[in-house]
Structures are given as C-alpha cells and as structure tokens.
C-alpha atoms as a PDB file:
ATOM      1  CA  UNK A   1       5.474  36.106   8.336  1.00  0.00           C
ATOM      2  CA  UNK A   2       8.913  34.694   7.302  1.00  0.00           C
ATOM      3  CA  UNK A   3      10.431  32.688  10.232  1.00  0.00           C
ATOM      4  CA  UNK A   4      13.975  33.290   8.599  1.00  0.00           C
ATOM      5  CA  UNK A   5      15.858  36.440  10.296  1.00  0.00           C
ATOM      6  CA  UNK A   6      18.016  37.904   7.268  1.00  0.00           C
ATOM      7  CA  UNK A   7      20.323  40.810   7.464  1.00  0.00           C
ATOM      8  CA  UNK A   8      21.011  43.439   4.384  1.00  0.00           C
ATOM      9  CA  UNK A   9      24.445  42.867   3.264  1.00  0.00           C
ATOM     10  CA  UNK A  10      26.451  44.602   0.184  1.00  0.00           C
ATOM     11  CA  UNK A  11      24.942  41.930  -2.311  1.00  0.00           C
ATOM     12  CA  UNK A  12      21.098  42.472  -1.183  1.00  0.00           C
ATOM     13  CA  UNK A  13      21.368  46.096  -1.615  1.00  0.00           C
ATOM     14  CA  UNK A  14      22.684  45.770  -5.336  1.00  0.00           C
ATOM     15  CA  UNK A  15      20.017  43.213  -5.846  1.00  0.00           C
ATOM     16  CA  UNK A  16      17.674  45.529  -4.407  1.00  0.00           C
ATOM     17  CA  UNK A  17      19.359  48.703  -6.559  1.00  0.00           C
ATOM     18  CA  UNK A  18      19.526  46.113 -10.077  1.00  0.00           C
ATOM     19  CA  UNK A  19      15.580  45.192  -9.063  1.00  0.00           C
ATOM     20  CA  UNK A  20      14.722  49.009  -8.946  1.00  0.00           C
ATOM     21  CA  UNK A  21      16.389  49.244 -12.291  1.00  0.00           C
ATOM     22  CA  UNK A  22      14.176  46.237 -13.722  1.00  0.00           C
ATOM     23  CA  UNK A  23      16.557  43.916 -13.844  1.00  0.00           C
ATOM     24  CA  UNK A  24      14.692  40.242 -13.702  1.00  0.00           C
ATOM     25  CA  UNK A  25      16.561  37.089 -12.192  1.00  0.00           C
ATOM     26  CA  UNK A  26      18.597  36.263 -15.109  1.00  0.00           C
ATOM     27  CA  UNK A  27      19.795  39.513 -15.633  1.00  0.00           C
ATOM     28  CA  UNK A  28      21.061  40.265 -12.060  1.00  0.00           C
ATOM     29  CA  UNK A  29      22.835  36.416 -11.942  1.00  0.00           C
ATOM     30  CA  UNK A  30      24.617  37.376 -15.154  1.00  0.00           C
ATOM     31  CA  UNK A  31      25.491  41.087 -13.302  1.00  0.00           C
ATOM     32  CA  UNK A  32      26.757  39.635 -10.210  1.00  0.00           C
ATOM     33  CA  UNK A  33      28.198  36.382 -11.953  1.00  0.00           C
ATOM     34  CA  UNK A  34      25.992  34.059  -9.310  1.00  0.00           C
ATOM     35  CA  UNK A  35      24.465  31.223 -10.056  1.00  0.00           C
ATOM     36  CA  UNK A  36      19.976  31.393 -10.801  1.00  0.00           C
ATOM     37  CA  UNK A  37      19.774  29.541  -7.632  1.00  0.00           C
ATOM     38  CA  UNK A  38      22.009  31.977  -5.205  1.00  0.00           C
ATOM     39  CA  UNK A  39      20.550  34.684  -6.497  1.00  0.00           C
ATOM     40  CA  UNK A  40      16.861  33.593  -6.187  1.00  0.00           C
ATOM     41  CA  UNK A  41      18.203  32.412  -2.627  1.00  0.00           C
ATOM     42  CA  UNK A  42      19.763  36.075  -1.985  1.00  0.00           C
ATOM     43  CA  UNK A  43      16.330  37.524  -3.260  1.00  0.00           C
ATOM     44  CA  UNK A  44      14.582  35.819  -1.023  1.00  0.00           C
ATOM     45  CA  UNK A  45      16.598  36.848   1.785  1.00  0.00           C
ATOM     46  CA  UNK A  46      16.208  40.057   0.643  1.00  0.00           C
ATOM     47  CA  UNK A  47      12.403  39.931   0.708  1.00  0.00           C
ATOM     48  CA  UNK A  48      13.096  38.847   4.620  1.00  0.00           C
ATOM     49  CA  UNK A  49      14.721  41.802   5.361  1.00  0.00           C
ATOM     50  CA  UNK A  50      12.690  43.794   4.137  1.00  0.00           C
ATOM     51  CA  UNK A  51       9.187  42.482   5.915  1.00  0.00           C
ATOM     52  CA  UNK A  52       6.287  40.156   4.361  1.00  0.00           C
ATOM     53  CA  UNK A  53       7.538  40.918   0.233  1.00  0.00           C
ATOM     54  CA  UNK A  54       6.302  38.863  -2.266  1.00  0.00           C
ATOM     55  CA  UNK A  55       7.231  40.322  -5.187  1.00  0.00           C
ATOM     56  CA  UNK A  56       9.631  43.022  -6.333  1.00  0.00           C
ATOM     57  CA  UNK A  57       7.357  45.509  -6.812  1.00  0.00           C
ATOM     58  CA  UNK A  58       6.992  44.956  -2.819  1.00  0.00           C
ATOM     59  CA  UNK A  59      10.276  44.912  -2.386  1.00  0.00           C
ATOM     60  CA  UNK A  60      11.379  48.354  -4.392  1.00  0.00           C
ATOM     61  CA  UNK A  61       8.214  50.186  -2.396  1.00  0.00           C
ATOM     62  CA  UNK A  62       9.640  48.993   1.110  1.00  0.00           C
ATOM     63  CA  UNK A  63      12.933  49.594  -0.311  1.00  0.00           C
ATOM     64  CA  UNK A  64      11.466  53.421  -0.645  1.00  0.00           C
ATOM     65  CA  UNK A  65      10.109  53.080   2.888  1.00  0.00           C
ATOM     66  CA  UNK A  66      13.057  52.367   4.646  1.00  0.00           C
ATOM     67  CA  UNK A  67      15.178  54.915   3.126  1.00  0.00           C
ATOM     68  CA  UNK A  68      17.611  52.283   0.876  1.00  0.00           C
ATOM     69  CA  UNK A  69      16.224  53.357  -2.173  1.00  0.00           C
ATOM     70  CA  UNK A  70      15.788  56.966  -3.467  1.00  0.00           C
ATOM     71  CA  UNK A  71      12.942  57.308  -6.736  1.00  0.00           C
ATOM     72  CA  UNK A  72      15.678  58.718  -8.768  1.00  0.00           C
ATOM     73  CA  UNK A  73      17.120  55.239  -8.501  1.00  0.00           C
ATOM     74  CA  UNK A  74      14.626  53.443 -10.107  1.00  0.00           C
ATOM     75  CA  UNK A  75      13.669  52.601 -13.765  1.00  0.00           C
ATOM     76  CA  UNK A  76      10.983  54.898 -15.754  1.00  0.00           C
ATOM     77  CA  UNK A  77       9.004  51.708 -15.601  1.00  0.00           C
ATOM     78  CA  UNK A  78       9.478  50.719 -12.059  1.00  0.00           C
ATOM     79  CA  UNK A  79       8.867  54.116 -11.201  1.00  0.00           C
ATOM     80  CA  UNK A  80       5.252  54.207 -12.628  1.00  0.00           C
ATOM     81  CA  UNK A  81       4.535  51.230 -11.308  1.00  0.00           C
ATOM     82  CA  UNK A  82       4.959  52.694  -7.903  1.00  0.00           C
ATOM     83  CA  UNK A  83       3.192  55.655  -8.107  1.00  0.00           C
ATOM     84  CA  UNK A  84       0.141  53.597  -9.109  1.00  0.00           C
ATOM     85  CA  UNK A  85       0.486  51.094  -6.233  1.00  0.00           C
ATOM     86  CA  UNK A  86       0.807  54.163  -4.003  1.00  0.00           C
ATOM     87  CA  UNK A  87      -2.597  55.770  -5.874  1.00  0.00           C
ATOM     88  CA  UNK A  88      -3.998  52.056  -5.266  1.00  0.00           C
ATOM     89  CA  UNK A  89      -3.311  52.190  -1.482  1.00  0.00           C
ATOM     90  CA  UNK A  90      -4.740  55.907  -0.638  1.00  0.00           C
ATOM     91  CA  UNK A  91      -8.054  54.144  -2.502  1.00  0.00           C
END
C-alpha cells in the first residue's frame, strides 16, 4: 500500500478523464502543457487516490468504481479492455 495520502484535485480528474480516453503520458503533458515529469508525478498521485493502481487500466476500472468515471467516457479501446478485465475477475 502507498504510504503517500493524495487528494483528487481538478488536474487528477482530467488526467483520469484524458487516461479513459487513451491518452498515454506524452499526450496528456502536451494537453495540459506540464512537463513528462509533473505529469508522471500527478499520475502517480492519482494512482494514490485511487487505492493500490498500478497501471491505468487499474486506474480507469477504480475510476468506474468510485463513480468519477461513467463508460460512456471512455475510449472504444479502453472500454473493451474493461469489460474483459471485468470477465477476467468473475473467472
């Protein structure tokens, strides 16, 4: 478990909304006009929010969970992927 204690502020959730769109890092530093590092930073923080995340497929499912994300927010893509980590977890 992280040790950090992170909050959800305006720029997490449109990380977390430009993730569910299938953004990558690159792509949501240009977006936001922040630096690789700050956003990988903010990312992180993000993944502390939300619970023991690891990736952003973890992150966009919890995001689900908790109500901050809706599936008509997400990407065709992203959204696939979740249904088939949600098939893989009633296994």
């Amino acid at each position: 478990m992280y040790k950090h204690k992170a909050t959800m502020t305006d720029r997490r959730y449109k990380i977390l909304k430009l993730i569910a769109n299938g953004y990558k890092n690159k792509q949501i530093a240009r977006k936001m006009d922040m630096s690789l590092s700050n956003t990988q930073l903010q990312k992180w923080r993000l993944y502390c929010y939300l619970g023991e995340i690891h990736s952003s497929l973890d992150a966009v499912y919890m995001g689900l969970q908790m109500g901050l994300l809706k599936k008509s927010d997400l990407a065709e893509q992203i959204r696939e992927e979740i249904n088939d980590f949600e098939v893989e977890k009633q296994m």
